[in-house]
N, C-alpha and C. Protein backbone atom coordinates (compact mmCIF):
# COMPACT_ATOMS: atom_id res chain seq x y z
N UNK A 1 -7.53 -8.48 25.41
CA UNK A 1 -6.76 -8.36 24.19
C UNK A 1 -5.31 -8.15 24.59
N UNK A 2 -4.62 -8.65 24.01
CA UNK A 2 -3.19 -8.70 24.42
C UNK A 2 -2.67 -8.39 22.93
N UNK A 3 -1.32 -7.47 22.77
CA UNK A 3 -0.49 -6.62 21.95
C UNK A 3 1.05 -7.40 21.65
N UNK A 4 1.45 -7.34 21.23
CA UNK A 4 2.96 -8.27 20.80
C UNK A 4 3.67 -7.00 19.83
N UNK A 5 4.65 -6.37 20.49
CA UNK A 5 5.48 -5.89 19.64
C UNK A 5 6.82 -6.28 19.81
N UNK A 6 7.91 -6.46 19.05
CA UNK A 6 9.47 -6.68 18.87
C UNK A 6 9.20 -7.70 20.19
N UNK A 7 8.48 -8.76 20.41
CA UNK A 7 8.56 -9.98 21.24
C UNK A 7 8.37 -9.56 22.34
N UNK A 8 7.91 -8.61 22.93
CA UNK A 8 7.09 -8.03 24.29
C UNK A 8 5.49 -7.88 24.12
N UNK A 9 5.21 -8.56 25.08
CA UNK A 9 3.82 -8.58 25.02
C UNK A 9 2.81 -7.89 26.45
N UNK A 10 1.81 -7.15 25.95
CA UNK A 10 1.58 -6.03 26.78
C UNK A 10 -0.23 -6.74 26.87
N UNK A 11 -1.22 -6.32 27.85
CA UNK A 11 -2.99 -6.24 27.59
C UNK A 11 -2.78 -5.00 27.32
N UNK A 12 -3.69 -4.77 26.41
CA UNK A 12 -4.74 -3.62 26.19
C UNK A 12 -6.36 -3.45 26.66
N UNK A 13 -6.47 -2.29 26.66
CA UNK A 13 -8.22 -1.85 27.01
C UNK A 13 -8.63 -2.39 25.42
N UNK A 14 -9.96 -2.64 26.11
CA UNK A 14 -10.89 -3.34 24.59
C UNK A 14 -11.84 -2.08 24.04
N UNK A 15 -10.19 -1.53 23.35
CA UNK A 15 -10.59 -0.36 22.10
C UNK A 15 -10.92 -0.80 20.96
N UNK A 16 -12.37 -0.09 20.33
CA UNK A 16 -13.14 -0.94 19.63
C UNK A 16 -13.01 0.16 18.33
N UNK A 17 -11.87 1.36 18.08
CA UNK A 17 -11.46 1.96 17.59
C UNK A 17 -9.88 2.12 17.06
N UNK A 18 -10.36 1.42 15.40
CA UNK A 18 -8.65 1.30 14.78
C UNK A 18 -7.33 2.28 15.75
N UNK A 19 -8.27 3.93 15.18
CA UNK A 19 -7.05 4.54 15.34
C UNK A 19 -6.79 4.51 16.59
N UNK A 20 -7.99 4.68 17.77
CA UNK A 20 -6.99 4.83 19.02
C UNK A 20 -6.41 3.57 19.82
N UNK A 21 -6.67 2.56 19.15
CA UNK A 21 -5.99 1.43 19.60
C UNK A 21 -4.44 1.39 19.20
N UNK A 22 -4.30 2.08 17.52
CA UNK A 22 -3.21 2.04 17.37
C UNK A 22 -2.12 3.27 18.11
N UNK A 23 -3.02 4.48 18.21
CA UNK A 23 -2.46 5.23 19.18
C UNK A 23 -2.12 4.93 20.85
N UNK A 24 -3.07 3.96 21.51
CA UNK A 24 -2.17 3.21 22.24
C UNK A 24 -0.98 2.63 22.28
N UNK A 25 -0.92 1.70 20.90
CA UNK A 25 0.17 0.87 20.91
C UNK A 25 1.36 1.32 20.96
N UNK A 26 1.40 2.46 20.30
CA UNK A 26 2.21 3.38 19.69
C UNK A 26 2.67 4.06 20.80
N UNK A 27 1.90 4.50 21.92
CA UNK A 27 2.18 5.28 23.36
C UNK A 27 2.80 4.06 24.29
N UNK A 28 2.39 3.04 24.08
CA UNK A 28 2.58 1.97 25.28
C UNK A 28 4.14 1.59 25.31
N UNK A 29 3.95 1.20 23.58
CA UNK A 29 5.26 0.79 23.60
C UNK A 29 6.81 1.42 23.63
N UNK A 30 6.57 2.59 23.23
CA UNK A 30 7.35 3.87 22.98
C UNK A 30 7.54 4.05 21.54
N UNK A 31 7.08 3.87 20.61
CA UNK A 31 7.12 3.72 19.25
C UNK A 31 7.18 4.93 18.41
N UNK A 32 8.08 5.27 17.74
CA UNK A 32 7.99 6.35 17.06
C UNK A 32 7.37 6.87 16.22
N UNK A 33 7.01 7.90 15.50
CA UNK A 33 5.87 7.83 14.41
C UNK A 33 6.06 7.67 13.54
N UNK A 34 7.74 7.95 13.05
CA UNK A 34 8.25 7.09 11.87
C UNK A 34 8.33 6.06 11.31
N UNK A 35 7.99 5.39 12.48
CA UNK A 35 7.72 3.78 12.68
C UNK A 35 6.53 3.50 11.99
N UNK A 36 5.83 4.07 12.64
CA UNK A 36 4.32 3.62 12.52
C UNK A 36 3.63 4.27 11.31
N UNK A 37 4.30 5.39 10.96
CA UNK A 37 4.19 5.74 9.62
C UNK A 37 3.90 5.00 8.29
N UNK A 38 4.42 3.93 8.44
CA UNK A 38 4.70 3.04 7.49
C UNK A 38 3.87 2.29 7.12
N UNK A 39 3.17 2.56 5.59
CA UNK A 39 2.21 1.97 5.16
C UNK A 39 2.11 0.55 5.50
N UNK A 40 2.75 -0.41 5.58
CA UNK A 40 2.28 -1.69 5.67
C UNK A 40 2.55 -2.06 7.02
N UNK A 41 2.17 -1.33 7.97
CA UNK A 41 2.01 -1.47 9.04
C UNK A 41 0.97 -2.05 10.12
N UNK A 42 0.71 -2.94 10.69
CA UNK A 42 -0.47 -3.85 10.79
C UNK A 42 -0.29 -4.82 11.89
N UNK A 43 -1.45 -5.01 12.26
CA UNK A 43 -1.81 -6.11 13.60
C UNK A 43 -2.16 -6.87 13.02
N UNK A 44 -1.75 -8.21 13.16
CA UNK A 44 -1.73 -9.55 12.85
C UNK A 44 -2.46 -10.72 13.90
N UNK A 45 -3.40 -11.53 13.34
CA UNK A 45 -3.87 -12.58 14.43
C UNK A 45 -4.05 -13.79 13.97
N UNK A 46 -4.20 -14.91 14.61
CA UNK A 46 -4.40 -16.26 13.93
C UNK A 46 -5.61 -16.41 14.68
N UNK A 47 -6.79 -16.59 13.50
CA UNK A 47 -7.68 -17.08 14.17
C UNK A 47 -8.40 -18.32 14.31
N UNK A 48 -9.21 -18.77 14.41
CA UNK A 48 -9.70 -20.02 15.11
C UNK A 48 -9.20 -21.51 14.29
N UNK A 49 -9.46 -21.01 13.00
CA UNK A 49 -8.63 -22.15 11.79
C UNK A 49 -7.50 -22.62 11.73
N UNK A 50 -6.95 -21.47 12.43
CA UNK A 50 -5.21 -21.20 12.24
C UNK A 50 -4.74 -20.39 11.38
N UNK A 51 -5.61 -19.55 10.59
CA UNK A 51 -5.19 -18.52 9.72
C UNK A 51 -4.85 -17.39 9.62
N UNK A 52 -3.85 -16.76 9.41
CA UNK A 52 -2.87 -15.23 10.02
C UNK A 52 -3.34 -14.40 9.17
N UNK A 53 -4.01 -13.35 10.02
CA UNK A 53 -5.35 -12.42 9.35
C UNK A 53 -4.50 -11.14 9.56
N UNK A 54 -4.79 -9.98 8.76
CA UNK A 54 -4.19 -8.61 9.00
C UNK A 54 -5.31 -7.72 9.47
N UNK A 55 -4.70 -6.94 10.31
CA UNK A 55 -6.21 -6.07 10.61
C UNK A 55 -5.32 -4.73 10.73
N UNK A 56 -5.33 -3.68 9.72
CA UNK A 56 -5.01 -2.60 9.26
C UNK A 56 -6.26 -1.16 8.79
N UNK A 57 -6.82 -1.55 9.23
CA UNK A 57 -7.77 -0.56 9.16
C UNK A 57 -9.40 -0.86 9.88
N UNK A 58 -10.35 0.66 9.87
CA UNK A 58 -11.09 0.20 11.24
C UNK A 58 -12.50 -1.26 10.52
N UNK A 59 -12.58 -1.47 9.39
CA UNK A 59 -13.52 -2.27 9.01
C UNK A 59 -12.86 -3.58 9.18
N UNK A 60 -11.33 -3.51 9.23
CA UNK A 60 -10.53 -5.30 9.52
C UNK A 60 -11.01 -5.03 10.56
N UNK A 61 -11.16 -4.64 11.70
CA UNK A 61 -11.03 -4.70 13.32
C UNK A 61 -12.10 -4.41 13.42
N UNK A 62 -13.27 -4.01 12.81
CA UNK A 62 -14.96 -3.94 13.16
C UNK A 62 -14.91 -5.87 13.60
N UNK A 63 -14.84 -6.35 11.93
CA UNK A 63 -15.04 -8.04 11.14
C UNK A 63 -14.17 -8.90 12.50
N UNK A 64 -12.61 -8.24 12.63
CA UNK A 64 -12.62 -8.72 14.10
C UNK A 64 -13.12 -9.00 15.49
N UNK A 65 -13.55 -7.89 15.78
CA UNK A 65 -13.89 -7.95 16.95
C UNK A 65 -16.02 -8.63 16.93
N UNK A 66 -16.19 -8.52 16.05
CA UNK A 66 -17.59 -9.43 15.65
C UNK A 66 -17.22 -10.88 15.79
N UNK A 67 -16.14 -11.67 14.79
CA UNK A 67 -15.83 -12.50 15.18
C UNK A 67 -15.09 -13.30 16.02
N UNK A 68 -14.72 -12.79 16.93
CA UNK A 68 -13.66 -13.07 17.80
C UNK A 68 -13.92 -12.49 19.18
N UNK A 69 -13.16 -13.45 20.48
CA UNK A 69 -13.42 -12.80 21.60
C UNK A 69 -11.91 -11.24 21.80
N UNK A 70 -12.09 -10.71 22.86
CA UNK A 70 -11.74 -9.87 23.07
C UNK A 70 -10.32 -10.55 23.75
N UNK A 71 -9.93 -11.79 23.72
CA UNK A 71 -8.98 -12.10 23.92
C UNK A 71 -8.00 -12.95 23.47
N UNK A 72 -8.31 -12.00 21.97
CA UNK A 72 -7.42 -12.18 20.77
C UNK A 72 -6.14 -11.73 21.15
N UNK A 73 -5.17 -12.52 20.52
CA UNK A 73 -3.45 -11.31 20.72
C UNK A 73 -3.25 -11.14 19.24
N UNK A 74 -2.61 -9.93 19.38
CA UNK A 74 -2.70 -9.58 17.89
C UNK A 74 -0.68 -8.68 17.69
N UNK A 75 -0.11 -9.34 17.50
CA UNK A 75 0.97 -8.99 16.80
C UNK A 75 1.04 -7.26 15.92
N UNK A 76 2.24 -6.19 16.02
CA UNK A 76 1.83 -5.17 15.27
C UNK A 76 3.56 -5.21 15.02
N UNK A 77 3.25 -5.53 13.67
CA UNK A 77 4.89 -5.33 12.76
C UNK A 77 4.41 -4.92 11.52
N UNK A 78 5.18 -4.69 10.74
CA UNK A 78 5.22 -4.70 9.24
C UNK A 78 5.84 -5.62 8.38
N UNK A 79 5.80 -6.84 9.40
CA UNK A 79 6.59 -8.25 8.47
C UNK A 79 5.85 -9.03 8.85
N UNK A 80 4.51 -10.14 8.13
CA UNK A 80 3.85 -10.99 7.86
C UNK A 80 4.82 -12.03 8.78
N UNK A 81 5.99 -12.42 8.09
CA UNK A 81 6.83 -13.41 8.60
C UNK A 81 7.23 -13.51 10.05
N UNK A 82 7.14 -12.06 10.66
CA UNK A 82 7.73 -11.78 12.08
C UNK A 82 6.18 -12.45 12.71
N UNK A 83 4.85 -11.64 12.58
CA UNK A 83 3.89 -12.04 12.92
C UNK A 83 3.50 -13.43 13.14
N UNK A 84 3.91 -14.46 11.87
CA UNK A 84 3.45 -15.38 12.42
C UNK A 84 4.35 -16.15 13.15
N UNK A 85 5.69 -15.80 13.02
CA UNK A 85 6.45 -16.60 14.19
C UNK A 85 6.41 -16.16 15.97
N UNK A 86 5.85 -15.06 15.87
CA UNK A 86 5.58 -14.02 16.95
C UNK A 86 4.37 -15.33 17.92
N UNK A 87 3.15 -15.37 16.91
CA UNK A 87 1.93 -16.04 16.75
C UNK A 87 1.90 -17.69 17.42
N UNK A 88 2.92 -18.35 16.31
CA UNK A 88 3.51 -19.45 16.43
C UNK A 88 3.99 -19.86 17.69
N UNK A 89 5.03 -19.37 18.03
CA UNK A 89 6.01 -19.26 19.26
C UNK A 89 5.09 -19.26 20.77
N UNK A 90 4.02 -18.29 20.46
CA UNK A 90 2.55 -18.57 21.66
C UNK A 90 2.34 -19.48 21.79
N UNK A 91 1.35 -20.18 20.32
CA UNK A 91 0.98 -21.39 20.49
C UNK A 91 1.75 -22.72 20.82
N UNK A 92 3.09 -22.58 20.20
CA UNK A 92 3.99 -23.63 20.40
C UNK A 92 4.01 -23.78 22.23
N UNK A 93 4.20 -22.68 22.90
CA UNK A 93 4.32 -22.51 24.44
C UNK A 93 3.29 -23.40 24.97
N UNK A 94 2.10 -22.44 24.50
CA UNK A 94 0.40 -22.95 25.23
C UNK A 94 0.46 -24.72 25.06
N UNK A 95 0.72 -25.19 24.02
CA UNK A 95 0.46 -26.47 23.84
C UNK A 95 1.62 -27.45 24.63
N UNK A 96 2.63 -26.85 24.79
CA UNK A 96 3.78 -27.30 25.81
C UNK A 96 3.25 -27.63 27.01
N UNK A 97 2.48 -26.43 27.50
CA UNK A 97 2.13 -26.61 28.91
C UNK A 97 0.74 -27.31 29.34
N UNK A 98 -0.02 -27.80 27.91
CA UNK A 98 -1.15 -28.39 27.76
C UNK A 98 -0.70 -30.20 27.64
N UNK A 99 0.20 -30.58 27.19
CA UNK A 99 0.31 -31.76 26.92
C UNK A 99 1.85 -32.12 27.69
């Protein structure tokens, strides 16, 4: 599982627990709690369709990690818009170096 915050991208341990995953993120990155405070605060992923999913609480990230491998990257902003260009910008790369 790989983490994306403000365009740095970090692995994580495959924490199968909302909060202490987000308490990682939050330690890894140096993130304040004011930050993270913030209700619409959320990990973002595109999954297999291409569709930019939110996973904000531990039943999004149960439904995740059921459907998905563990080497999902998952974006954590509070802007939908940042996420999927965050998202985008991956895939745009990966397919660069594929074709």
């Amino acid at each position: 599982m790989k983490i994306i915050y403000k365009g740095e991208t970090r692995k994580a341990p495959k924490l199968k627990d909302y909060d202490k995953l987000i308490a990682y993120i939050t330690n890894v990155f140096g993130i304040d709690e004011e930050e993270t405070n913030c209700d619409n605060m959320s990990l973002y992923y595109m999954d297999a369709d291409g569709d930019f999913i939110s996973v904000s609480c531990q039943s999004d990230l149960n439904e995740t990690l059921t459907n998905s491998s563990f080497r999902t990257k998952f974006v954590f902003t509070n802007d939908d818009h940042d996420a999927r260009e965050q998202l985008l910008k991956g895939c745009l790369a990966f397919n660069d170096i594929l074709f």
